[in-house]
C-alpha atoms as a PDB file:
ATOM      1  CA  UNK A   1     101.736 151.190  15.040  1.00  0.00           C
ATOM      2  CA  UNK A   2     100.813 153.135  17.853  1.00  0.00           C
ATOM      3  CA  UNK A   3      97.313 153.995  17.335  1.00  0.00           C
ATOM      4  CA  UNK A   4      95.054 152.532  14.844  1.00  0.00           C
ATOM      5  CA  UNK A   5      91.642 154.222  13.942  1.00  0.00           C
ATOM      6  CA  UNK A   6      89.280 151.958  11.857  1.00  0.00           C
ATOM      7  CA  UNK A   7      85.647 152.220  10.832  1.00  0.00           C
ATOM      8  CA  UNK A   8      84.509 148.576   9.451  1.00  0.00           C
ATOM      9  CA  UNK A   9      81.395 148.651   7.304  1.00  0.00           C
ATOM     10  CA  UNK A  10      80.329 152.143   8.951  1.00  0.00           C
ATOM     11  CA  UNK A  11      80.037 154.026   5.913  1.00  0.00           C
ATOM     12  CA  UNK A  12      77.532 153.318   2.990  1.00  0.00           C
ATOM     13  CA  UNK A  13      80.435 154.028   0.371  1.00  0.00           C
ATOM     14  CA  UNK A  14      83.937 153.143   1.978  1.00  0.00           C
ATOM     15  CA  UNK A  15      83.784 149.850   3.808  1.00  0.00           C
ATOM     16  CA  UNK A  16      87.544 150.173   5.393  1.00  0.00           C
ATOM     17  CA  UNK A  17      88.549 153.187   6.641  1.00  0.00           C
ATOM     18  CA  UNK A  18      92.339 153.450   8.109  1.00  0.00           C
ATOM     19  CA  UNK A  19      93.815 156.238  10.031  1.00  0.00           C
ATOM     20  CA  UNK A  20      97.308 155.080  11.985  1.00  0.00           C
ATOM     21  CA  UNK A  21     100.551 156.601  13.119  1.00  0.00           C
ATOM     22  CA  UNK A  22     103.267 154.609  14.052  1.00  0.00           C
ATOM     23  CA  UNK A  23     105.747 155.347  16.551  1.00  0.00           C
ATOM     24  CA  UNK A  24     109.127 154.453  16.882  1.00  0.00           C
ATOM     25  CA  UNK A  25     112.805 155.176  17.455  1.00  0.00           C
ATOM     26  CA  UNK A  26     114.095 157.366  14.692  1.00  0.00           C
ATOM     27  CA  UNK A  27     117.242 155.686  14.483  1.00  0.00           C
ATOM     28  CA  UNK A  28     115.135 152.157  13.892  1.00  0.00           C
ATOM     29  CA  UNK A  29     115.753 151.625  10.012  1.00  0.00           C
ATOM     30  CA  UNK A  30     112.521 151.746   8.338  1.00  0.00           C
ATOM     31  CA  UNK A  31     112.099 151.561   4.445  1.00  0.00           C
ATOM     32  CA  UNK A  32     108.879 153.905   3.234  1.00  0.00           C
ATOM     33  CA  UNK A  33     105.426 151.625   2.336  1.00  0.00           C
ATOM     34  CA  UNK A  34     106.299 150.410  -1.240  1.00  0.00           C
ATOM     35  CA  UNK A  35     105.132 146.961  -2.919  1.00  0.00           C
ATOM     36  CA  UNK A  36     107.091 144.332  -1.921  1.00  0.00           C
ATOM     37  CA  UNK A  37     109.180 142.552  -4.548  1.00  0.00           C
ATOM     38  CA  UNK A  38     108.937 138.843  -3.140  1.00  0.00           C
ATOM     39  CA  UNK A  39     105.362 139.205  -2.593  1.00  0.00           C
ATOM     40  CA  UNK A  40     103.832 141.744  -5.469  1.00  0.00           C
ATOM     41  CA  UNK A  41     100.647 142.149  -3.818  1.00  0.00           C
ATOM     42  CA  UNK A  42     101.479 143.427  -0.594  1.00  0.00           C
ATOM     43  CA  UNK A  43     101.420 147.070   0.072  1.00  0.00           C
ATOM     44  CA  UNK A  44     103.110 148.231   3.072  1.00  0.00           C
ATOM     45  CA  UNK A  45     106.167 149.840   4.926  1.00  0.00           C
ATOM     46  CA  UNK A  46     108.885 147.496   6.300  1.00  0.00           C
ATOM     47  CA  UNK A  47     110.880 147.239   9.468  1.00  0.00           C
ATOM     48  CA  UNK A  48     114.694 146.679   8.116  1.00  0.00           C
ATOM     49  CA  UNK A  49     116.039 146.008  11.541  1.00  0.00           C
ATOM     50  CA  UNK A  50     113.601 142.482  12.038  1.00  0.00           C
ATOM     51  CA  UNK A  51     112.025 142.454   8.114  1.00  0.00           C
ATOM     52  CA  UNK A  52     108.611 142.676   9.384  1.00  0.00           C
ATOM     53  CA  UNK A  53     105.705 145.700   9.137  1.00  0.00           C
ATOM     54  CA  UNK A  54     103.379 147.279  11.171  1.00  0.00           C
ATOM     55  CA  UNK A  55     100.568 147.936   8.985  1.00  0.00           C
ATOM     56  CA  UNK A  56      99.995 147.120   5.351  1.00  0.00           C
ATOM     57  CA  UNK A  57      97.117 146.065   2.440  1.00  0.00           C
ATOM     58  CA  UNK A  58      96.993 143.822  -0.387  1.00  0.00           C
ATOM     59  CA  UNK A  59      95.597 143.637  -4.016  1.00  0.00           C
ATOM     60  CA  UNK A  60      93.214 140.932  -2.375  1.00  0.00           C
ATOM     61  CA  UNK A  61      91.953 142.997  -0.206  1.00  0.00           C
ATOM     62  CA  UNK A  62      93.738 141.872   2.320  1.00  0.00           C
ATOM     63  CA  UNK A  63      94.456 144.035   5.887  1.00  0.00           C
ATOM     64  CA  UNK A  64      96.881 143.857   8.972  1.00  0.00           C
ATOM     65  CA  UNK A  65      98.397 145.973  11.552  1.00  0.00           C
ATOM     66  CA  UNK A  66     100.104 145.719  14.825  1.00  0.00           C
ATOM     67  CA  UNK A  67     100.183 147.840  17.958  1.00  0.00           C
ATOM     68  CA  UNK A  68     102.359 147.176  21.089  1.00  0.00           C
ATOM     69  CA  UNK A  69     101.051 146.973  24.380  1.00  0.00           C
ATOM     70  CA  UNK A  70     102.602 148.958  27.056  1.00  0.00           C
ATOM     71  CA  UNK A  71     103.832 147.317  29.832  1.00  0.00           C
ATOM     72  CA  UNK A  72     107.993 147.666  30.819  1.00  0.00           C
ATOM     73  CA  UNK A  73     107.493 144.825  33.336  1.00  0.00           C
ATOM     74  CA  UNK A  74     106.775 142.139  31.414  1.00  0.00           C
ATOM     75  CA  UNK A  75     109.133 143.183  28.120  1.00  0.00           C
ATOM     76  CA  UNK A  76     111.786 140.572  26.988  1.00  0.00           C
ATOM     77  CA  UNK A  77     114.896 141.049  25.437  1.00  0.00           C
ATOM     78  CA  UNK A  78     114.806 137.759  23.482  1.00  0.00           C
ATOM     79  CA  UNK A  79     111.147 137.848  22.173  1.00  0.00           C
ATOM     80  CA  UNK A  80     110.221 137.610  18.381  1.00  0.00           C
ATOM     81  CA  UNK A  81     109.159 140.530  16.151  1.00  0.00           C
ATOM     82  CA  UNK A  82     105.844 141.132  16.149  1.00  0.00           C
ATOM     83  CA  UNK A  83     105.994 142.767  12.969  1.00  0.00           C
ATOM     84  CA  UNK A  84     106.354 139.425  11.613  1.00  0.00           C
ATOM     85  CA  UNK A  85     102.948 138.346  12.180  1.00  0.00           C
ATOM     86  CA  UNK A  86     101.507 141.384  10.164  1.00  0.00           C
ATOM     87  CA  UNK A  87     103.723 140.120   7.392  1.00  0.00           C
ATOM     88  CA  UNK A  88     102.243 136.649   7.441  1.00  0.00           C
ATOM     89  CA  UNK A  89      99.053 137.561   7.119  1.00  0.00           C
ATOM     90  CA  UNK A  90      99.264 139.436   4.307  1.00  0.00           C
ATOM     91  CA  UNK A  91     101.272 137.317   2.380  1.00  0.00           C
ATOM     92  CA  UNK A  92      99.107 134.340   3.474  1.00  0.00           C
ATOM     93  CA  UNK A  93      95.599 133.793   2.042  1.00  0.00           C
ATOM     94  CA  UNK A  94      94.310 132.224   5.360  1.00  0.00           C
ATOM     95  CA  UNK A  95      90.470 133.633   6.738  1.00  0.00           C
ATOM     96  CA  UNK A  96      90.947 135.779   9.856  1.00  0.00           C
ATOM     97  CA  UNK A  97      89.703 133.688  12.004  1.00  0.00           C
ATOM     98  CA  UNK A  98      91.869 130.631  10.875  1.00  0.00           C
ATOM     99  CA  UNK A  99      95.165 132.778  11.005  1.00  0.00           C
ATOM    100  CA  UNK A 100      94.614 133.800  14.576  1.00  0.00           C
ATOM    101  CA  UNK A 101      93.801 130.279  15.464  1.00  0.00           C
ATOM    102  CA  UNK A 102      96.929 129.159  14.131  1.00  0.00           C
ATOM    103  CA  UNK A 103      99.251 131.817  15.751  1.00  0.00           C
ATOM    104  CA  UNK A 104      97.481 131.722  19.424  1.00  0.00           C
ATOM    105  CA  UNK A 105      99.368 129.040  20.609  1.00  0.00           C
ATOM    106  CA  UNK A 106     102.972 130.204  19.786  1.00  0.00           C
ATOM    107  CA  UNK A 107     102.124 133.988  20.695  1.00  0.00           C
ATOM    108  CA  UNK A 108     103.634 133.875  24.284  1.00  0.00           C
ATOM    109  CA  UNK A 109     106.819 134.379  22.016  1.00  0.00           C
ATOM    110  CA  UNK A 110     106.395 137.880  21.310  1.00  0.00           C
ATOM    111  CA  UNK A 111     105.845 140.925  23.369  1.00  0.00           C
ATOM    112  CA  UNK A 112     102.666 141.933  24.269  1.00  0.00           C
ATOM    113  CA  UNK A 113     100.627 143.166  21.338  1.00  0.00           C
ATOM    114  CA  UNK A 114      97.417 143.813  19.608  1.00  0.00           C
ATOM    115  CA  UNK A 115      96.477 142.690  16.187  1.00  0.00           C
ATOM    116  CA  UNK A 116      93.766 143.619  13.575  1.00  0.00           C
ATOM    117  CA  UNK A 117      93.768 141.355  10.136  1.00  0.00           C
ATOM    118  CA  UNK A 118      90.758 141.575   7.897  1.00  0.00           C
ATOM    119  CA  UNK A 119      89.876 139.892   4.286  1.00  0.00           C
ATOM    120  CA  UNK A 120      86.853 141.623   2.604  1.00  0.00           C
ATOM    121  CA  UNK A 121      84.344 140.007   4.379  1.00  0.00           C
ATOM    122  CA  UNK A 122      85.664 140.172   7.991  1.00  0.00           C
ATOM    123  CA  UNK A 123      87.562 141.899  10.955  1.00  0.00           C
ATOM    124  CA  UNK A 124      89.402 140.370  13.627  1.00  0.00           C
ATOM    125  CA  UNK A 125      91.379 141.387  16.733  1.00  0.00           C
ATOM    126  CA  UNK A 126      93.119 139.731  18.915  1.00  0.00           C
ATOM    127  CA  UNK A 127      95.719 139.989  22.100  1.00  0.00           C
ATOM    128  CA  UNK A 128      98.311 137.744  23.574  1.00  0.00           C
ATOM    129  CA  UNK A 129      97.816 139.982  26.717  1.00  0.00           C
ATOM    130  CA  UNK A 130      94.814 138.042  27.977  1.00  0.00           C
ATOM    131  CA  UNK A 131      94.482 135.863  25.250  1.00  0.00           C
ATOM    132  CA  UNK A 132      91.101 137.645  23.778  1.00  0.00           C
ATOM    133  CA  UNK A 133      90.379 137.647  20.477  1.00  0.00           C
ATOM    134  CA  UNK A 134      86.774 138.926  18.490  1.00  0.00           C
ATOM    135  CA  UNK A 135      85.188 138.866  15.175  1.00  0.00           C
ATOM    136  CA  UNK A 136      84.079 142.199  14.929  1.00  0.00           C
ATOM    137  CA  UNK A 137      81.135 143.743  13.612  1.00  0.00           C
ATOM    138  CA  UNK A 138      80.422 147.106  11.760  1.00  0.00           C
ATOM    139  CA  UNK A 139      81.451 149.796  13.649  1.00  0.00           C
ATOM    140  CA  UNK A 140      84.779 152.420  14.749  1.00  0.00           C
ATOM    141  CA  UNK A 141      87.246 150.623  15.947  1.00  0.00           C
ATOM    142  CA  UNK A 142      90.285 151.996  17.892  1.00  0.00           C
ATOM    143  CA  UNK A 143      93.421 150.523  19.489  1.00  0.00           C
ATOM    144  CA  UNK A 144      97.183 151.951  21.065  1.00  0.00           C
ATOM    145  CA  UNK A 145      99.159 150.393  23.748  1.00  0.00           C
ATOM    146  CA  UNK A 146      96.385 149.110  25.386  1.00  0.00           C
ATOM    147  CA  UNK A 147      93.689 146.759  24.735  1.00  0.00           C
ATOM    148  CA  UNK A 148      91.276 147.337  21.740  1.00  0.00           C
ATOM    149  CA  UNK A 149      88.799 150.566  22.804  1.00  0.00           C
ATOM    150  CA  UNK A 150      90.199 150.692  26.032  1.00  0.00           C
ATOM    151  CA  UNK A 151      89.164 154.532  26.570  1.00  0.00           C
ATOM    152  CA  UNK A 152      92.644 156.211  26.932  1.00  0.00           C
ATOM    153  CA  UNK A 153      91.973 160.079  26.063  1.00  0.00           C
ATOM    154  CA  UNK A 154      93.817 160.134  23.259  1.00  0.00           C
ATOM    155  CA  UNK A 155      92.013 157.343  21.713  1.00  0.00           C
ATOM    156  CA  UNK A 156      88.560 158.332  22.366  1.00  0.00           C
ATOM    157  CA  UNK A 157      88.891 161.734  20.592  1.00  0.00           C
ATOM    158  CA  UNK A 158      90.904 159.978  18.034  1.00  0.00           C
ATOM    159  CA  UNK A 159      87.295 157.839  17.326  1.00  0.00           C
ATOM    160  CA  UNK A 160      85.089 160.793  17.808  1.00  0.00           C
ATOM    161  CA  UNK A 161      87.111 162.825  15.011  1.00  0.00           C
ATOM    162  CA  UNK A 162      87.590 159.345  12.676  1.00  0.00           C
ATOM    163  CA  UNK A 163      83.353 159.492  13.105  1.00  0.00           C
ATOM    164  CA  UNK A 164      83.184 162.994  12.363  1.00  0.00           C
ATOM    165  CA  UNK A 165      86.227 162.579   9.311  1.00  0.00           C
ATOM    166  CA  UNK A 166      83.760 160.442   7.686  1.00  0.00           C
ATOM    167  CA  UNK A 167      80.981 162.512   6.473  1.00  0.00           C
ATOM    168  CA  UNK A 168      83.990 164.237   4.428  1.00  0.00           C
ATOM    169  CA  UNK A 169      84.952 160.885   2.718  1.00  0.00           C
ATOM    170  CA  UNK A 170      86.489 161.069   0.143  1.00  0.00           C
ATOM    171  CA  UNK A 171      88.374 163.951   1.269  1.00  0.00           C
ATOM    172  CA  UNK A 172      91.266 162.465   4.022  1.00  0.00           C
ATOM    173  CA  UNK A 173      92.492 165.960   5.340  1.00  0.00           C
ATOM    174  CA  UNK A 174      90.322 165.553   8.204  1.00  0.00           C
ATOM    175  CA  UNK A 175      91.858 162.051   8.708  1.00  0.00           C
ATOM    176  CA  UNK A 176      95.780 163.446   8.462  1.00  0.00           C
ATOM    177  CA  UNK A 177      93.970 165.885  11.000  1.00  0.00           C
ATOM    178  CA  UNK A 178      93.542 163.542  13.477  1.00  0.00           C
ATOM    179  CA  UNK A 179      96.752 161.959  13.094  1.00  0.00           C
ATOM    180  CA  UNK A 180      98.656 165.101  13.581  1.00  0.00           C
ATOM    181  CA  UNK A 181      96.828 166.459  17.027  1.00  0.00           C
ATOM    182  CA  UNK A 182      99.736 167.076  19.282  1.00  0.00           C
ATOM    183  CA  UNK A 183      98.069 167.984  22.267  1.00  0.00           C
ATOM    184  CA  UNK A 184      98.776 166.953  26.145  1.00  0.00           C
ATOM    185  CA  UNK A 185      96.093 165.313  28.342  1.00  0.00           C
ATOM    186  CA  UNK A 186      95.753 166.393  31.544  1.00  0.00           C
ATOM    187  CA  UNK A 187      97.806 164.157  34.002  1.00  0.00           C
ATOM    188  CA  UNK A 188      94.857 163.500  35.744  1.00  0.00           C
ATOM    189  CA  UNK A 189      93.306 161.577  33.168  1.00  0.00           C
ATOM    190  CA  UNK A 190      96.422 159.549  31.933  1.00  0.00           C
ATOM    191  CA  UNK A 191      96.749 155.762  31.996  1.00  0.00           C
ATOM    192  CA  UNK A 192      99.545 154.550  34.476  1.00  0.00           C
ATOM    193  CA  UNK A 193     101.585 151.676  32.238  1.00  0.00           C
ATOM    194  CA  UNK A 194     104.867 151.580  34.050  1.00  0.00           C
ATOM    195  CA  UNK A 195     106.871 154.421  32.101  1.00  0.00           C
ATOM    196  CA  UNK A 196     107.268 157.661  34.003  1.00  0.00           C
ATOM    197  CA  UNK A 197     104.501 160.654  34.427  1.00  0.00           C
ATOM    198  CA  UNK A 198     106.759 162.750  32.137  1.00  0.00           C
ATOM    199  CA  UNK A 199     106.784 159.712  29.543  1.00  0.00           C
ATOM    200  CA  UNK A 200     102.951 159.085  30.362  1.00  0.00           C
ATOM    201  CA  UNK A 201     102.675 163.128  29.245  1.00  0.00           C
ATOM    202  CA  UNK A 202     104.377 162.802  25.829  1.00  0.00           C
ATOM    203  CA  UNK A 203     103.030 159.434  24.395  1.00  0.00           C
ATOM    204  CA  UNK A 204      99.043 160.659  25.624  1.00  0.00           C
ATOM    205  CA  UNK A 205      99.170 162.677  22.166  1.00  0.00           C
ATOM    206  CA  UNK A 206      98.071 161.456  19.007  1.00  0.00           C
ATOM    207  CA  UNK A 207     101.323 162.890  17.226  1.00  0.00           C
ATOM    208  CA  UNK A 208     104.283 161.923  19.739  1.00  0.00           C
ATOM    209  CA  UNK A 209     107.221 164.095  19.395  1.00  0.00           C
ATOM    210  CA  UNK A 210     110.140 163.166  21.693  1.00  0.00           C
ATOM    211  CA  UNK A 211     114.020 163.618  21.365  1.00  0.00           C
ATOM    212  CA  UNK A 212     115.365 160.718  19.591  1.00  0.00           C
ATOM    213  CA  UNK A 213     111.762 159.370  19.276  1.00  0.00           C
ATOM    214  CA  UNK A 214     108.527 159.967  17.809  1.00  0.00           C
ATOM    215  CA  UNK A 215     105.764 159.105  15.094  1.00  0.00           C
ATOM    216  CA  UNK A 216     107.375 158.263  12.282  1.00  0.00           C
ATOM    217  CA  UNK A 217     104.720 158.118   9.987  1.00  0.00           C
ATOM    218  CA  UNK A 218     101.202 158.646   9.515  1.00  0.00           C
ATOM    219  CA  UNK A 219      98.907 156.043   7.091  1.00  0.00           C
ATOM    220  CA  UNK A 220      95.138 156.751   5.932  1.00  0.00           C
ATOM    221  CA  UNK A 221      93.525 153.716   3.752  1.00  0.00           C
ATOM    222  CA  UNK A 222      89.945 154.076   2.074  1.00  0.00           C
ATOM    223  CA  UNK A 223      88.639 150.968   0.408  1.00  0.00           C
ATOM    224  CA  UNK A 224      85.617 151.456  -1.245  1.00  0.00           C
ATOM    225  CA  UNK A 225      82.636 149.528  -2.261  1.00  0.00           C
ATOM    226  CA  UNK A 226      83.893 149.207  -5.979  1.00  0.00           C
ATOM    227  CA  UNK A 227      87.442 147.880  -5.070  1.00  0.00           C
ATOM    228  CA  UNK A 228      88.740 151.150  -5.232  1.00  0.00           C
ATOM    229  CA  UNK A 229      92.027 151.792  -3.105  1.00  0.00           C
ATOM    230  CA  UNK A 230      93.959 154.979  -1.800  1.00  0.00           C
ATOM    231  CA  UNK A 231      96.726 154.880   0.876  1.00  0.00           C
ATOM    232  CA  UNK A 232      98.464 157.632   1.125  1.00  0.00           C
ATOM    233  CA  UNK A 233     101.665 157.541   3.784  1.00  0.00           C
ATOM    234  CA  UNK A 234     103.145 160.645   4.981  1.00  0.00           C
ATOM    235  CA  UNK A 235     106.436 160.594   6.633  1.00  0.00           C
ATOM    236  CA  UNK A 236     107.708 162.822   9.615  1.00  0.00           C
ATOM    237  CA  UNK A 237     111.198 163.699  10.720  1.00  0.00           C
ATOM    238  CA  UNK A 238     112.842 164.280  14.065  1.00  0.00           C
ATOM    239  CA  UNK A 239     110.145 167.082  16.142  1.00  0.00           C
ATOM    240  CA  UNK A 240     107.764 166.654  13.763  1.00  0.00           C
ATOM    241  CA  UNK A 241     108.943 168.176  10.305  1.00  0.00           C
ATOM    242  CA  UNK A 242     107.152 166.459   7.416  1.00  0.00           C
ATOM    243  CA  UNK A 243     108.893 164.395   5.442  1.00  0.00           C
ATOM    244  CA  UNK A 244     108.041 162.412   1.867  1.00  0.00           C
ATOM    245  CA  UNK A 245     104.907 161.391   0.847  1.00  0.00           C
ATOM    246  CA  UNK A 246     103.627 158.057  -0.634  1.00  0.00           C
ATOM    247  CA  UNK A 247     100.454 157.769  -2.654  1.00  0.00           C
ATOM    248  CA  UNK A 248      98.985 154.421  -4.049  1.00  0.00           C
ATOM    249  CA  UNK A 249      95.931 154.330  -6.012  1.00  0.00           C
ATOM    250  CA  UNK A 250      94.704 150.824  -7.360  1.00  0.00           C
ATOM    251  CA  UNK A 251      92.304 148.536  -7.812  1.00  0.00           C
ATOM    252  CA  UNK A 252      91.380 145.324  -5.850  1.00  0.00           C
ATOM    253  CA  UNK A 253      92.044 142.135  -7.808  1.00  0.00           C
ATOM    254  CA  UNK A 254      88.619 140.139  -8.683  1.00  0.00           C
ATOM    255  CA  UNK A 255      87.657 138.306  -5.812  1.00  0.00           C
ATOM    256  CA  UNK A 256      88.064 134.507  -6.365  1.00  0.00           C
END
């Protein structure tokens, strides 16, 4: 992903609230999000170029998702997919906590990133850029190329509209809304990451369009108090046209 939006415990009725796009190379083979046949309980979209995910959600109740963090300098050629460790998580039935105590230690092999994984009772985040990592409490969360909340425009009126989106709940236009704002900040009040001003320009919108590039695919996920589960995933094409549209509706397995 490329920017994740999530409110955690912030509204009396839907507990997890998801709104995501991922960006990516449209030549990058991608299969749509679909349950995965070695591991029937995993909901998500899947990377055929490395066989990992950015973002996905289990019958367990179970939550992961990936962003990148910008930085040219430091990218390697020979590094691991990240997408793997979204993968891992959700197939795994490790706590939060545990799983990012056990990856820590090898995560110098990937690219920088940024990683949210959740159970039902809690959120965590953590960075191999720095090394920080939280349990986080109630509250709108947001994350792109950059560290989690770090107040890049287009992430802070991505969080003010995610707050607003959620007095409509259970209504998710607002939320495919957010996720489709194509407008340009000001150069002024762009983050320098080491790509060009003219890159800087295109990848400050929520909804990147780009020749040869762009987001690929936009997620919403509303978990309810009663185990209740919709994620809906709509596809784009090349400058934006829509493409198909997934919608899952189940129900969270008992917990154990």
């Amino acid at each position: 992903m490329c920017l994740i939006l999530l409110a955690w415990k912030a509204h009396p009725c839907f507990p997890l609230v998801v709104a995501a796009n991922r960006d990516e190379f449209f030549a990058r083979p991608t299969a749509a999000a679909g349950f995965w046949k070695e591991s029937p309980a995993v909901l998500a979209g899947r990377d055929l170029q490395a066989g990992g995910t950015w973002m996905g959600y289990t019958r367990d109740g179970r939550f992961a998702a990936l962003t990148n963090f910008r930085d040219p300098a430091q990218m390697r050629k020979d590094a691991e997919s990240r997408g793997g460790l979204v993968a891992g998580f959700l197939a795994g039935g490790e706590f939060p906590a545990d799983y990012i105590a056990r990856i820590a230690p090898g995560a110098a092999r990937y690219n920088g990133f940024n990683l949210l994984v959740a159970d039902r009772d809690d959120l965590a985040w953590y960075s191999n850029v720095g090394g920080e990592r939280r349990m986080l409490a109630p509250g709108i969360y947001g994350v792109s190329n950059h560290l989690l909340d770090t107040p890049w425009p287009k992430l802070q009126a991505a969080k003010s509209a995610l707050a607003r989106a959620l007095d409509a709940l259970p209504e998710d236009d607002a939320l495919f809304d957010l996720l489709r704002d194509d407008g340009i900040h000001p150069d002024e009040a762009l983050p320098r990451t080491g790509v060009s001003l003219e890159w800087e320009r295109v990848l400050s919108s929520a909804f990147v369009k780009a020749p040869g590039y762009g987001t690929r695919s936009s997620t919403v996920l509303l978990a309810d108090g009663n185990g209740r589960v919709v994620f809906d995933e709509q596809t784009w094409l090349p400058g934006g046209a829509p493409g198909g549209r997934m919608r899952f509706r189940f129900s969270l397995r008992p917990a154990p």
